[in-house]
Protein backbone atom coordinates (compact mmCIF):
# COMPACT_ATOMS: atom_id res chain seq x y z
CA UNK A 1 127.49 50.87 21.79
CA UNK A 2 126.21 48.07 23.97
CA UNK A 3 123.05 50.35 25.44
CA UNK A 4 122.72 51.26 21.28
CA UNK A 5 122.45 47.42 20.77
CA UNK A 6 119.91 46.31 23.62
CA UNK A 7 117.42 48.98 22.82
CA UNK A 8 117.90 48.36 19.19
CA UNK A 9 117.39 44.81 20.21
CA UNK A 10 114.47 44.88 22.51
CA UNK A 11 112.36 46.96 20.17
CA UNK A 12 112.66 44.72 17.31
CA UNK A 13 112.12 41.31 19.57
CA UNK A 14 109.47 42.48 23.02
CA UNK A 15 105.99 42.57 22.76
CA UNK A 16 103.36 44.68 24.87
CA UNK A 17 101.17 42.50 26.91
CA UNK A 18 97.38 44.07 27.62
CA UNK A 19 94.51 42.79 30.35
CA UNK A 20 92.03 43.75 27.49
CA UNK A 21 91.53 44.14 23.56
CA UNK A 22 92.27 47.61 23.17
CA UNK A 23 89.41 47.98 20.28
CA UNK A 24 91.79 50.77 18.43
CA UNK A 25 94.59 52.94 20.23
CA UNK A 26 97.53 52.02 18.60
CA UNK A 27 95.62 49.70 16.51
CA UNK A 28 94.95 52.55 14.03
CA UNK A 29 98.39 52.90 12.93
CA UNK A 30 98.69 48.83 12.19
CA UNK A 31 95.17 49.16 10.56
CA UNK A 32 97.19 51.84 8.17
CA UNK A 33 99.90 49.82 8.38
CA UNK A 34 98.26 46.97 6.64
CA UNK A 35 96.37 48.93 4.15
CA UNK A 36 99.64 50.41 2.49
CA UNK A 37 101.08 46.45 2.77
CA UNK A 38 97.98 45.26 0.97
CA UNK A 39 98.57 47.91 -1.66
CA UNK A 40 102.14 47.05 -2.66
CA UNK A 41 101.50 43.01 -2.24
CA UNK A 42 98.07 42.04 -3.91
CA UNK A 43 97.44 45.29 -5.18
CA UNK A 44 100.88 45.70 -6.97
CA UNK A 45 100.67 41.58 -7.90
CA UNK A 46 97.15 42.10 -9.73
CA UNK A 47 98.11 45.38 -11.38
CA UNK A 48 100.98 43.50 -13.32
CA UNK A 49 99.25 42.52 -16.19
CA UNK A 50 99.38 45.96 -17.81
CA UNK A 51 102.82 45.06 -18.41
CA UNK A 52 102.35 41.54 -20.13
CA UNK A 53 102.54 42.72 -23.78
CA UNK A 54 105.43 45.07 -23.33
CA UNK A 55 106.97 41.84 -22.02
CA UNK A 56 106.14 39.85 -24.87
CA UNK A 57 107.15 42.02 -27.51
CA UNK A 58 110.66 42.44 -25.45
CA UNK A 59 111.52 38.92 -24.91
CA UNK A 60 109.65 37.38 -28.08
CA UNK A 61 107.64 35.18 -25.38
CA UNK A 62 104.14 33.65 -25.66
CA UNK A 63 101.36 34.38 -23.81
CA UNK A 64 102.19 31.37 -21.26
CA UNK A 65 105.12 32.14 -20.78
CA UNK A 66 105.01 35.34 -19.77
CA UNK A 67 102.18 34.57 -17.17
CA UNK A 68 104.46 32.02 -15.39
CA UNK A 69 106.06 35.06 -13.53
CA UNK A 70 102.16 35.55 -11.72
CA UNK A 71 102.26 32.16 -11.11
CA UNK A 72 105.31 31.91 -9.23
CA UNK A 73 105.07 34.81 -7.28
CA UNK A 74 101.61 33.41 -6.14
CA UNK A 75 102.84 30.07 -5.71
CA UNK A 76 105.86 31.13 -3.95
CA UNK A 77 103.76 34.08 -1.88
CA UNK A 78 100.83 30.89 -0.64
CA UNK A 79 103.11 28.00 -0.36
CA UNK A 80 105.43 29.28 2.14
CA UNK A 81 103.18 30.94 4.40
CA UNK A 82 103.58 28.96 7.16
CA UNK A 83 107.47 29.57 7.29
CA UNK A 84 106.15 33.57 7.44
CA UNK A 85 104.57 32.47 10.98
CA UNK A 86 106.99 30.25 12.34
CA UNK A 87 109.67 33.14 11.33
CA UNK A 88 107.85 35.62 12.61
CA UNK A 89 107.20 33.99 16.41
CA UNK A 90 111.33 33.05 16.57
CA UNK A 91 112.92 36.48 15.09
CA UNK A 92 109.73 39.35 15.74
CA UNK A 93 107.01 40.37 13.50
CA UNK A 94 108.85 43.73 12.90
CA UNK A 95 112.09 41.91 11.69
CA UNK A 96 110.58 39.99 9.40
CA UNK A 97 107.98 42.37 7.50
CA UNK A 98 110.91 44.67 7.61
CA UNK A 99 113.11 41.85 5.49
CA UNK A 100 109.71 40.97 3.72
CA UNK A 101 109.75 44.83 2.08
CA UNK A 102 113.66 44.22 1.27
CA UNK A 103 113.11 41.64 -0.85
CA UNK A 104 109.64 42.70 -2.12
CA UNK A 105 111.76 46.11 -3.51
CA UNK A 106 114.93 44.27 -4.26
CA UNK A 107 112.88 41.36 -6.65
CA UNK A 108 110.75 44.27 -8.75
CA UNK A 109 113.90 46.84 -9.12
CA UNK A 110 116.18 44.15 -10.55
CA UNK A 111 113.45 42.72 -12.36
CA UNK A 112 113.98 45.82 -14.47
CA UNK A 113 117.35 45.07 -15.27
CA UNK A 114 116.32 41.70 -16.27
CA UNK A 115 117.33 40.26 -20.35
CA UNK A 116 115.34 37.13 -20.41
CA UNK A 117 111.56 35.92 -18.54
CA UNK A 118 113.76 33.30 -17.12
CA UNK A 119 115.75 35.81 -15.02
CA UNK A 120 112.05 37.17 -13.97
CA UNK A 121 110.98 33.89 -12.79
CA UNK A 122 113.50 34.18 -9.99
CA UNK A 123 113.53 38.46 -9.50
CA UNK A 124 109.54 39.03 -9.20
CA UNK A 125 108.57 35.32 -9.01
CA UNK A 126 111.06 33.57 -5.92
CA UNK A 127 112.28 36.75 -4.43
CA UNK A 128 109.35 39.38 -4.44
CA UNK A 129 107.00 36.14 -3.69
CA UNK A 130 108.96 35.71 -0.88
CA UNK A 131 108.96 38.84 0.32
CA UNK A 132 104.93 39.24 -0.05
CA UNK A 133 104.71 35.79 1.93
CA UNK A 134 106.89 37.33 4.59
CA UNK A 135 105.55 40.92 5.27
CA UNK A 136 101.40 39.49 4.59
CA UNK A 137 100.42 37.21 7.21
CA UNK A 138 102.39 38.91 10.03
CA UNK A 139 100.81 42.17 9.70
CA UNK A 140 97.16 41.07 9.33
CA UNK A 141 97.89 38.70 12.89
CA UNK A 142 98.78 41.87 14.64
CA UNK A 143 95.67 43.98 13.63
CA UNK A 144 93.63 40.84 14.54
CA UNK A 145 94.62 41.13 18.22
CA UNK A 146 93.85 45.02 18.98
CA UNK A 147 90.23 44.47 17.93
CA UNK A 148 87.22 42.61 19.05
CA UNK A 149 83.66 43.98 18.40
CA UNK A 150 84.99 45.74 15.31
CA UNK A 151 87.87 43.40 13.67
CA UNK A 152 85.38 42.15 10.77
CA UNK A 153 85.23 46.31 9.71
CA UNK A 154 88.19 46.78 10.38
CA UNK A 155 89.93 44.33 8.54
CA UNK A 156 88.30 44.46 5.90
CA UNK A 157 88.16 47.88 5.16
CA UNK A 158 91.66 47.67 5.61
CA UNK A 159 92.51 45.06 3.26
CA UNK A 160 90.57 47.29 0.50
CA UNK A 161 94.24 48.35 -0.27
CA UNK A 162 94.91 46.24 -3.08
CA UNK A 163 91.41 47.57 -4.74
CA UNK A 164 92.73 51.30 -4.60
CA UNK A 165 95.79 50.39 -5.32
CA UNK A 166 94.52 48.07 -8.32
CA UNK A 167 92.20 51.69 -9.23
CA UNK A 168 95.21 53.90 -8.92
CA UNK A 169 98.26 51.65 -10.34
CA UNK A 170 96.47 50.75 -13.68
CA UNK A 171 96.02 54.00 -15.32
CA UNK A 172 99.12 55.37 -13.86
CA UNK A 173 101.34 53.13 -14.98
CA UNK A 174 100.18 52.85 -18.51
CA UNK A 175 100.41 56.51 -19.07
CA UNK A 176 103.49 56.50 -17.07
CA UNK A 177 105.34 53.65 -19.47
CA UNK A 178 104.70 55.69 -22.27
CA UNK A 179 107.16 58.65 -21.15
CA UNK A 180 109.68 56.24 -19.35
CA UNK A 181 109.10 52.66 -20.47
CA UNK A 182 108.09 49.66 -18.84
CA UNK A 183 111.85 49.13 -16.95
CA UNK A 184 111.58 52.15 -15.33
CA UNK A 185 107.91 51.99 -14.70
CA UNK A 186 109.36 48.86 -12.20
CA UNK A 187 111.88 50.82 -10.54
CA UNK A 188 109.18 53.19 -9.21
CA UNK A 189 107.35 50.47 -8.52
CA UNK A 190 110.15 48.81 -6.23
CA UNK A 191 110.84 52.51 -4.82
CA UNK A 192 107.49 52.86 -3.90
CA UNK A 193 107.39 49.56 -2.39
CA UNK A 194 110.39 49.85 -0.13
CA UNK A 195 107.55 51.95 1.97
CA UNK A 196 106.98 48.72 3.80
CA UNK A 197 109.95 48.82 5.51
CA UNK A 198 108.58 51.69 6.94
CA UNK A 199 105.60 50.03 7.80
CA UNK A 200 107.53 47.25 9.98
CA UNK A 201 108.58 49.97 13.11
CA UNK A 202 104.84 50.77 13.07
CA UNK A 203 103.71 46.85 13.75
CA UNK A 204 103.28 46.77 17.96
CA UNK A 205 102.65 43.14 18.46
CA UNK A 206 100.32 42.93 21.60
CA UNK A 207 99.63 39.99 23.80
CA UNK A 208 95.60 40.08 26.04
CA UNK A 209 95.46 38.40 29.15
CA UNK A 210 92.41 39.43 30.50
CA UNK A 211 92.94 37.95 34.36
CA UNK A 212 96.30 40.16 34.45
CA UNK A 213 96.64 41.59 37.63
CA UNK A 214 96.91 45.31 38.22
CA UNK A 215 100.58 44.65 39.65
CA UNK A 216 101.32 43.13 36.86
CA UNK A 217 100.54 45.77 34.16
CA UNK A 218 102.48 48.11 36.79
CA UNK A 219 105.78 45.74 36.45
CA UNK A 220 105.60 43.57 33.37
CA UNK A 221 104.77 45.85 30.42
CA UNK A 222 106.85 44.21 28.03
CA UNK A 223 108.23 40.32 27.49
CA UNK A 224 110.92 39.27 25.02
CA UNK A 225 109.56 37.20 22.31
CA UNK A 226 111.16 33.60 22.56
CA UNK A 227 109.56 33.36 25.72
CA UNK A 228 105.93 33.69 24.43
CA UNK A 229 103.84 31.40 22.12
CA UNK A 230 100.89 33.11 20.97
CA UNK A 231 97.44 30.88 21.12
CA UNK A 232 94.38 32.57 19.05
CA UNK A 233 90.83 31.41 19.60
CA UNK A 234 88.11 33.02 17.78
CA UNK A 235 85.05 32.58 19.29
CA UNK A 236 82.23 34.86 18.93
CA UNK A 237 84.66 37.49 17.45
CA UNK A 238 87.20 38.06 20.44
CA UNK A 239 90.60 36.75 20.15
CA UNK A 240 92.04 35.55 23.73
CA UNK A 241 95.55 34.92 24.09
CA UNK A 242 98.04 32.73 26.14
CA UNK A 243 101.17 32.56 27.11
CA UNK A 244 103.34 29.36 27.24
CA UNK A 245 106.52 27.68 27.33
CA UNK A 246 108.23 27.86 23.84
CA UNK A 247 106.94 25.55 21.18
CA UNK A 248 108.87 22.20 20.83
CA UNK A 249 111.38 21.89 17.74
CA UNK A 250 109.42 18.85 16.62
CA UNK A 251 105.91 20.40 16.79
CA UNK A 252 103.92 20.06 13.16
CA UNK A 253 103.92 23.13 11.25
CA UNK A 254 101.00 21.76 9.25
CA UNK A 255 98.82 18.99 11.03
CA UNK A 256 96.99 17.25 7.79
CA UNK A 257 95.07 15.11 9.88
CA UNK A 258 92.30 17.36 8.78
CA UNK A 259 92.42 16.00 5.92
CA UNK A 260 90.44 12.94 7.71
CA UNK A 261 87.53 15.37 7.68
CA UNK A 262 85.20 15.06 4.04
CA UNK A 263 83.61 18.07 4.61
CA UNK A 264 87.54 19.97 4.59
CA UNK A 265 88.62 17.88 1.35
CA UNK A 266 85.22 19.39 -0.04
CA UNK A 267 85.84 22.85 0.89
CA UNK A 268 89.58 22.67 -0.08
CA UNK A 269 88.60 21.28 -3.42
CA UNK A 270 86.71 24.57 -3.85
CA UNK A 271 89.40 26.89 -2.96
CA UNK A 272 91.37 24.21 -5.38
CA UNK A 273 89.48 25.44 -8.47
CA UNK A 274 88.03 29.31 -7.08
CA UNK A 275 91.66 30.00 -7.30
CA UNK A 276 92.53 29.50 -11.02
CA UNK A 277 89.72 32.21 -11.23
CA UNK A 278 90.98 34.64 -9.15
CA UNK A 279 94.22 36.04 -10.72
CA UNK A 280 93.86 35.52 -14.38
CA UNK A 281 91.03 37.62 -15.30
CA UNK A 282 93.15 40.69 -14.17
CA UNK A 283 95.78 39.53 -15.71
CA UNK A 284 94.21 38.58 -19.13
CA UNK A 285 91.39 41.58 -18.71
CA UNK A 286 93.29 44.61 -20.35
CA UNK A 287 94.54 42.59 -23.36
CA UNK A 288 91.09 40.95 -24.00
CA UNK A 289 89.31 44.57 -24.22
CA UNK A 290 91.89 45.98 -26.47
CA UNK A 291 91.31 43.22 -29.14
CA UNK A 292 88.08 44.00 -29.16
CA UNK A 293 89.18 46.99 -30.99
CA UNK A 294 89.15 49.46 -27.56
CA UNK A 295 92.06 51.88 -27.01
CA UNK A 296 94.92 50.76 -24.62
CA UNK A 297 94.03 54.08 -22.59
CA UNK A 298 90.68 53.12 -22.31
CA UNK A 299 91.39 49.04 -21.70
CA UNK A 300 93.00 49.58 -18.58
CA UNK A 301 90.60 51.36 -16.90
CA UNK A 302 88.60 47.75 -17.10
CA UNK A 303 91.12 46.85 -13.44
CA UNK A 304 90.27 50.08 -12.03
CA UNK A 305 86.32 49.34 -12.49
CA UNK A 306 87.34 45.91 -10.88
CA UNK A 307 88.99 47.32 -8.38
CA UNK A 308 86.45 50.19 -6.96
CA UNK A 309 83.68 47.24 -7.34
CA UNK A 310 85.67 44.55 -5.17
CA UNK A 311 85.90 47.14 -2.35
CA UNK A 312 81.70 47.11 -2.09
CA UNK A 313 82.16 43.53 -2.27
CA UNK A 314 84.07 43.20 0.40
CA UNK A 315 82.62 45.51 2.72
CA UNK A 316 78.58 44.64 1.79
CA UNK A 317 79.62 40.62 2.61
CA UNK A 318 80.30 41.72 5.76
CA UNK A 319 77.38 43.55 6.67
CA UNK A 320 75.32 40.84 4.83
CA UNK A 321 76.77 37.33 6.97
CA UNK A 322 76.24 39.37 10.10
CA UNK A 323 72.94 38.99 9.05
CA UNK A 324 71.31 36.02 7.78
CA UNK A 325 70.45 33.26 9.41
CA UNK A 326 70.66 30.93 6.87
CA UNK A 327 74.22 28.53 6.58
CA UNK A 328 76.60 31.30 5.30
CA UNK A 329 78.41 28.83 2.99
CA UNK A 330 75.17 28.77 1.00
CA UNK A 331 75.81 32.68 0.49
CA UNK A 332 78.69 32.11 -0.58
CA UNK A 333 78.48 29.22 -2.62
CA UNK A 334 75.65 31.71 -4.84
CA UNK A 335 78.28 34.64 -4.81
CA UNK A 336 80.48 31.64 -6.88
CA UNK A 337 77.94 30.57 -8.92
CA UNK A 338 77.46 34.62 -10.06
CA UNK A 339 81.31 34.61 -10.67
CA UNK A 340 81.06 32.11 -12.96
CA UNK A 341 78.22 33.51 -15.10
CA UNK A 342 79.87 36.63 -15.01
CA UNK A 343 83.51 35.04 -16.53
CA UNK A 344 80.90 33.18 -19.26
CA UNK A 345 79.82 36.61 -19.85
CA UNK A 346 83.49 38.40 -20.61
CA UNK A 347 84.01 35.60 -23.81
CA UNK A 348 80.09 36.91 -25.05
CA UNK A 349 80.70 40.29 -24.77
CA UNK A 350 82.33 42.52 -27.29
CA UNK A 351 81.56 46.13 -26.86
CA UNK A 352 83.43 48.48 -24.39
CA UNK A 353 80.29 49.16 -21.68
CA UNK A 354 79.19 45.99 -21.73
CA UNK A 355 82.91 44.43 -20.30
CA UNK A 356 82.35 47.78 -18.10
CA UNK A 357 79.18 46.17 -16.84
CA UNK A 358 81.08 42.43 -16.55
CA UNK A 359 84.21 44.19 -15.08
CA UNK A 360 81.99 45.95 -12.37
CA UNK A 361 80.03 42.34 -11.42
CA UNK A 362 83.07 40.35 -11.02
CA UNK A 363 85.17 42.72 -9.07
CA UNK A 364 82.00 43.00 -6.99
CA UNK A 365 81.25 38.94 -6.18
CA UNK A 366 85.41 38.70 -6.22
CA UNK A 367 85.61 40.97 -3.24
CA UNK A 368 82.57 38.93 -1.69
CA UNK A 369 84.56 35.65 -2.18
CA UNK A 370 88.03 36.77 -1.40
CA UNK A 371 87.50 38.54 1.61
CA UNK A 372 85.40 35.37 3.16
CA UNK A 373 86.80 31.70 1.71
CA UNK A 374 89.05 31.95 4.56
CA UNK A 375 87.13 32.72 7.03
CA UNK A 376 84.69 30.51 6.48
CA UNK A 377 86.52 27.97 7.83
CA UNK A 378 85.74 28.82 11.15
CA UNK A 379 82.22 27.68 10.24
CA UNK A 380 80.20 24.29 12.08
CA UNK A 381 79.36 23.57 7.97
CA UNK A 382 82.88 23.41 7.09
CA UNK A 383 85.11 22.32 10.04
CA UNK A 384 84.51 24.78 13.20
CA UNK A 385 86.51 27.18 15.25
CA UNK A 386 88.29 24.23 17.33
CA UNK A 387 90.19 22.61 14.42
CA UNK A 388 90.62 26.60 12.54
CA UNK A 389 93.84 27.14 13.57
CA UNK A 390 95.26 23.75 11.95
CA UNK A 391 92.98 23.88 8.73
CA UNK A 392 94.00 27.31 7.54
CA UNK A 393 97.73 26.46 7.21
CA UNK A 394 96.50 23.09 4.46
CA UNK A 395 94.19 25.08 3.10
CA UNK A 396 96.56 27.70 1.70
CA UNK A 397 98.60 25.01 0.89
CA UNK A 398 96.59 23.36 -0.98
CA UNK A 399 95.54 26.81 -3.09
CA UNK A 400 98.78 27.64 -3.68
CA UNK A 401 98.87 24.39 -6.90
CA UNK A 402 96.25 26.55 -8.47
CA UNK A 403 97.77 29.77 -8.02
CA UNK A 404 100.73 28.19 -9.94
CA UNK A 405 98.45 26.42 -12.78
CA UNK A 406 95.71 29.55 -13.24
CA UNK A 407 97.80 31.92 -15.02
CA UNK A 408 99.45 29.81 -17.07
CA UNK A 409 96.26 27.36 -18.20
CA UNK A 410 94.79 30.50 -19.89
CA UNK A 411 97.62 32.05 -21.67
CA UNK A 412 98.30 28.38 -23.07
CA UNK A 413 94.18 28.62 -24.45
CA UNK A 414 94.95 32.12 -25.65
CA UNK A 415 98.11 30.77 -27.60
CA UNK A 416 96.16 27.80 -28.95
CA UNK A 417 93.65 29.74 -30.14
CA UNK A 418 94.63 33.43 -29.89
CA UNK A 419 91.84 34.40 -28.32
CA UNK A 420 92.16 35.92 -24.59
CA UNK A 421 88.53 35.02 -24.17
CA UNK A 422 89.54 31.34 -23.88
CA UNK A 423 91.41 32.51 -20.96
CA UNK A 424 88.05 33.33 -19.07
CA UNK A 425 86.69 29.88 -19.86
CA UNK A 426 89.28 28.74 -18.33
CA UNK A 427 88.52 30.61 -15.08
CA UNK A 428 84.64 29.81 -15.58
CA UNK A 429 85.52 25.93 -15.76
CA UNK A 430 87.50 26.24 -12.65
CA UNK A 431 84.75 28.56 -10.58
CA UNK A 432 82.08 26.34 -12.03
CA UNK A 433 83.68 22.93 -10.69
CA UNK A 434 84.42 24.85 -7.31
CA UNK A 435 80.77 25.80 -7.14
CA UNK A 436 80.24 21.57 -6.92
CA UNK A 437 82.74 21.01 -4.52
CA UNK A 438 81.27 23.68 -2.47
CA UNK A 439 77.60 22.31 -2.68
CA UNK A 440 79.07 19.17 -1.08
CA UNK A 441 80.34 20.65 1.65
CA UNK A 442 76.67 20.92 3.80
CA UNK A 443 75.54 17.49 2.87
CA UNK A 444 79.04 16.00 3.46
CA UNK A 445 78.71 17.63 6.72
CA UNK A 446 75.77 16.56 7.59
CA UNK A 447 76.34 12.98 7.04
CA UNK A 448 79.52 13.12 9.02
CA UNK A 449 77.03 14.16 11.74
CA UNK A 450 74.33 11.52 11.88
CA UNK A 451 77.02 9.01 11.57
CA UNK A 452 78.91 9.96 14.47
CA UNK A 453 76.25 10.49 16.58
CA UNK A 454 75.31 6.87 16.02
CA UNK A 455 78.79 5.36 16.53
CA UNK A 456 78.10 7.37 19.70
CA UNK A 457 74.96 5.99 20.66
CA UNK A 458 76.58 2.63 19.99
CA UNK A 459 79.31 3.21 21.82
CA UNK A 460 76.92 4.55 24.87
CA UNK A 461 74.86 1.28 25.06
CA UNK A 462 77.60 -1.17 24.70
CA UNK A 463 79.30 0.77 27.70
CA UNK A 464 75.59 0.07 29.62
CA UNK A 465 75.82 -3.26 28.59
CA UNK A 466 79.20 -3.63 29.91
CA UNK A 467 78.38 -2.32 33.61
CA UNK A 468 75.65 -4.85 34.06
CA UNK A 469 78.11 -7.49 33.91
CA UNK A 470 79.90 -8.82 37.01
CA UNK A 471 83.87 -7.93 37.56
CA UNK A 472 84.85 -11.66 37.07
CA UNK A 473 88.58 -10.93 37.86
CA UNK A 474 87.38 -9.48 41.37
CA UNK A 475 85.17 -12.50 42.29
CA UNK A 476 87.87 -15.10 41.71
CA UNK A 477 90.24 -12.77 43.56
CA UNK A 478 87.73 -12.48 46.64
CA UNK A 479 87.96 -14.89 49.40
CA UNK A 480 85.59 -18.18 49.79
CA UNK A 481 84.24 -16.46 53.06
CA UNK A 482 83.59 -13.25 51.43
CA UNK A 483 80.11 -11.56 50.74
CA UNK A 484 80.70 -11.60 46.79
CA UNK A 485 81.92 -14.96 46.94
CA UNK A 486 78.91 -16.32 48.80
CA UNK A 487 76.82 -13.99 47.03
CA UNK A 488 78.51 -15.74 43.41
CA UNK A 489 78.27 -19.31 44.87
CA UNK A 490 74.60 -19.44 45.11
CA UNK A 491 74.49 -18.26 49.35
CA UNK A 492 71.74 -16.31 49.76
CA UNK A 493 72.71 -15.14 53.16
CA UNK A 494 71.98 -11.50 53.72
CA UNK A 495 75.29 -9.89 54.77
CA UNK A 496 74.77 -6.94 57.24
């Protein structure tokens, strides 16, 4: 029973430690591994607005209401990333994205047995929120550190999951809740997301050492976990890892001194207001075409036109920041600007292949902004690779008040003036403000520049100044007979 225990043990807690980036092997399988998790997190959150009316009608709940479940989940799933990491590097990745696909299945099954929105607010919004926040971030770590020349492909072909699964779930389930209702239609939903637990034996954390000796590989194959802190650098796409003492208990989670930084607030403020855009227009999208007179059948294949659009986004953004030469924040700051003409657009237009067209645009410049706000970071424009590692965690943070206000700021304009396009002006407000902020962010830059570098050059001649003076303490410390002293005291002597 004891053997049983230690192996049981030592899978869930070692990690394999490399001399190189393998640049696939085993990396496959976590590639996979994150695909299916970004299907039944994002994918499964942004797919849950073909459910919002049957939850209206069930509960007798408005419009706001109804969206605070999103908002929650979102909240909960952004605002607590950090924990994810810090629980991850103390118990094992595959401990925790196995307990992250618990309560992801757990929070959507019992949602079904629910008998108010309030009970919802806790079953999808705390403890599926939760669970997404726990089984995410781990899992897209891990793929980061088996690939180097091809991680920006990789990854993001990989985190096209929630698009198919956003393509796939939409029609599905609305044909589906027609046979079985909208209860059961959760059930399989939880069912099929208990796969992640799956997922979790297939996540190999690795650590690279690239001076590791050959004895070494020959020996030490595997480490136990508390004993390693990982340290990630990206720097010209390769991720190089260290290995050192464990990290003290009193060590920041979240160091806000980048907050210090203008060019950071600037950027944050965008992500700030971006973010009320990004999850109510799939939310809001299948009821909006269907008051325009469309047929429910035919309304929610609006997220599946979304969704097959957003995966070009994401993988054309790559291809295209690889290659321009230009600051990249000034792509992306046009790929806003189109996102909020676009949301403008949805209030205009009224008949079905016209929102086809707007549907198509927006899921295409959403997968361009999505898959790069974050990265972007890493940027000299915004605040560089040294200070990336700190700046991610605040960012998120920050996001995660708009992921809680988006939702439900439109569904209170929809039942104010029961319209569902007031929802999208909503969004278009909030993209067009973060379209501002993000302007700001060169200039803001650039000024933080030329004034350091003339505190510098301050700083440079008063320090030439200074060593032109003579050490006073030193001369009154010197003898009378002394070379500086007669040198001081007017002696002229030359001292050989």
């Amino acid at each position: 029973k004891n053997k049983w225990m230690f192996l049981l043990k030592s899978y869930f807690t070692n990690l394999t430690v490399s001399g190189t980036v393998p640049e696939g092997g085993w990396g496959w399988a976590v590639a996979a591994t994150f695909f299916i998790v970004e299907i039944c997190t994002y994918g499964a959150l942004k797919s849950l607005g073909i459910f919002l009316q049957d939850l209206m009608e069930e509960f007798e709940e408005s419009t706001s209401r109804v969206s605070w479940v999103i908002s929650i989940c979102v909240f909960i799933f952004t605002f607590t990333a950090p924990l994810s990491t810090m629980l991850s590097n103390r118990f094992g990745h595959r401990t925790i994205v196995m307990l992250g696909g618990v309560l992801i299945s757990l929070g959507t099954i019992t949602s079904a047995f629910t008998n108010s929105i309030n009970e919802m607010y806790i079953t999808i919004g705390i403890v599926s929120g939760f669970g997404y926040c726990l089984t995410f971030l781990p899992t897209v770590t891990i793929l980061a550190q088996y690939f180097s020349r091809r991680r920006a492909l990789v990854t993001s072909a990989a985190s096209s999951g929630e698009s198919f699964a956003i393509f796939a779930f939409a029609p599905a389930f609305t044909k589906l809740k027609q046979h079985i209702g909208w209860r059961r239609c959760l059930i399989v939903l939880g069912v099929f997301q208990s796969c992640i637990i799956a997922c979790g034996l297939l996540l190999r954390p690795i650590i690279i050492r690239p001076e590791l000796e050959k004895e070494d590989n020959e020996m030490v194959e595997q480490l136990p976990l508390e004993q390693l802190q990982e340290v990630y650098e990206l720097e010209n796409e390769q991720t190089r890892t260290s290995i050192s003492p464990p990290v003290s208990p009193q060590s920041k989670l979240l160091d806000f001194s980048v907050l210090k930084d203008g060019a950071f607030i600037c950027y944050s403020l965008f992500g700030l207001f971006a973010t009320l855009g990004f999850f109510a227009p799939q939310l809001y999208i299948v009821e909006l075409t269907k008051s325009h007179g469309v047929e429910p059948s035919m309304a929610s294949y609006m997220l599946s036109v979304m969704a097959v659009a957003e995966i070009f986004g994401r993988l054309s953004i790559g291809v295209l920041l690889n290659k321009v030469t230009c600051r990249k924040t000034l792509v992306l700051l046009w790929c806003v600007v189109f996102l909020c003409l676009v949301l403008v657009a949805f209030t205009v237009v009224r008949d079905f292949w016209g929102l086809v067209v707007c549907c198509a645009i927006y899921g295409y410049f959403l997968g361009t902004v999505g898959s790069t706000h974050i990265p972007m970071l890493a940027e000299e424009d915004v605040v560089g690779i040294d200070k990336m590692a700190t700046s991610v965690g605040v960012y998120v943070f920050i996001q995660s008040f708009a992921g809680l206000a988006g939702p439900p700021l439109g569904g209170v304009l929809v039942d104010i003036t029961n319209n569902y396009g007031a929802a999208f002006y909503s969004c278009a407000v909030g993209m067009g403000l973060s379209a501002v902020c993000l302007a700001l962010v060169g200039p803001v830059k650039s000024g933080m520049c030329r004034k350091r570098k003339g505190e510098l050059a301050e700083e440079g001649e008063k320090t030439f100044q200074d060593n032109d003076l003579p050490d006073f303490l030193e001369v009154d410390m010197a003898v009378e007979d002394s070379p500086m002293k007669k040198s001081m005291s007017g002696d002229n002597t030359c001292v050989i």
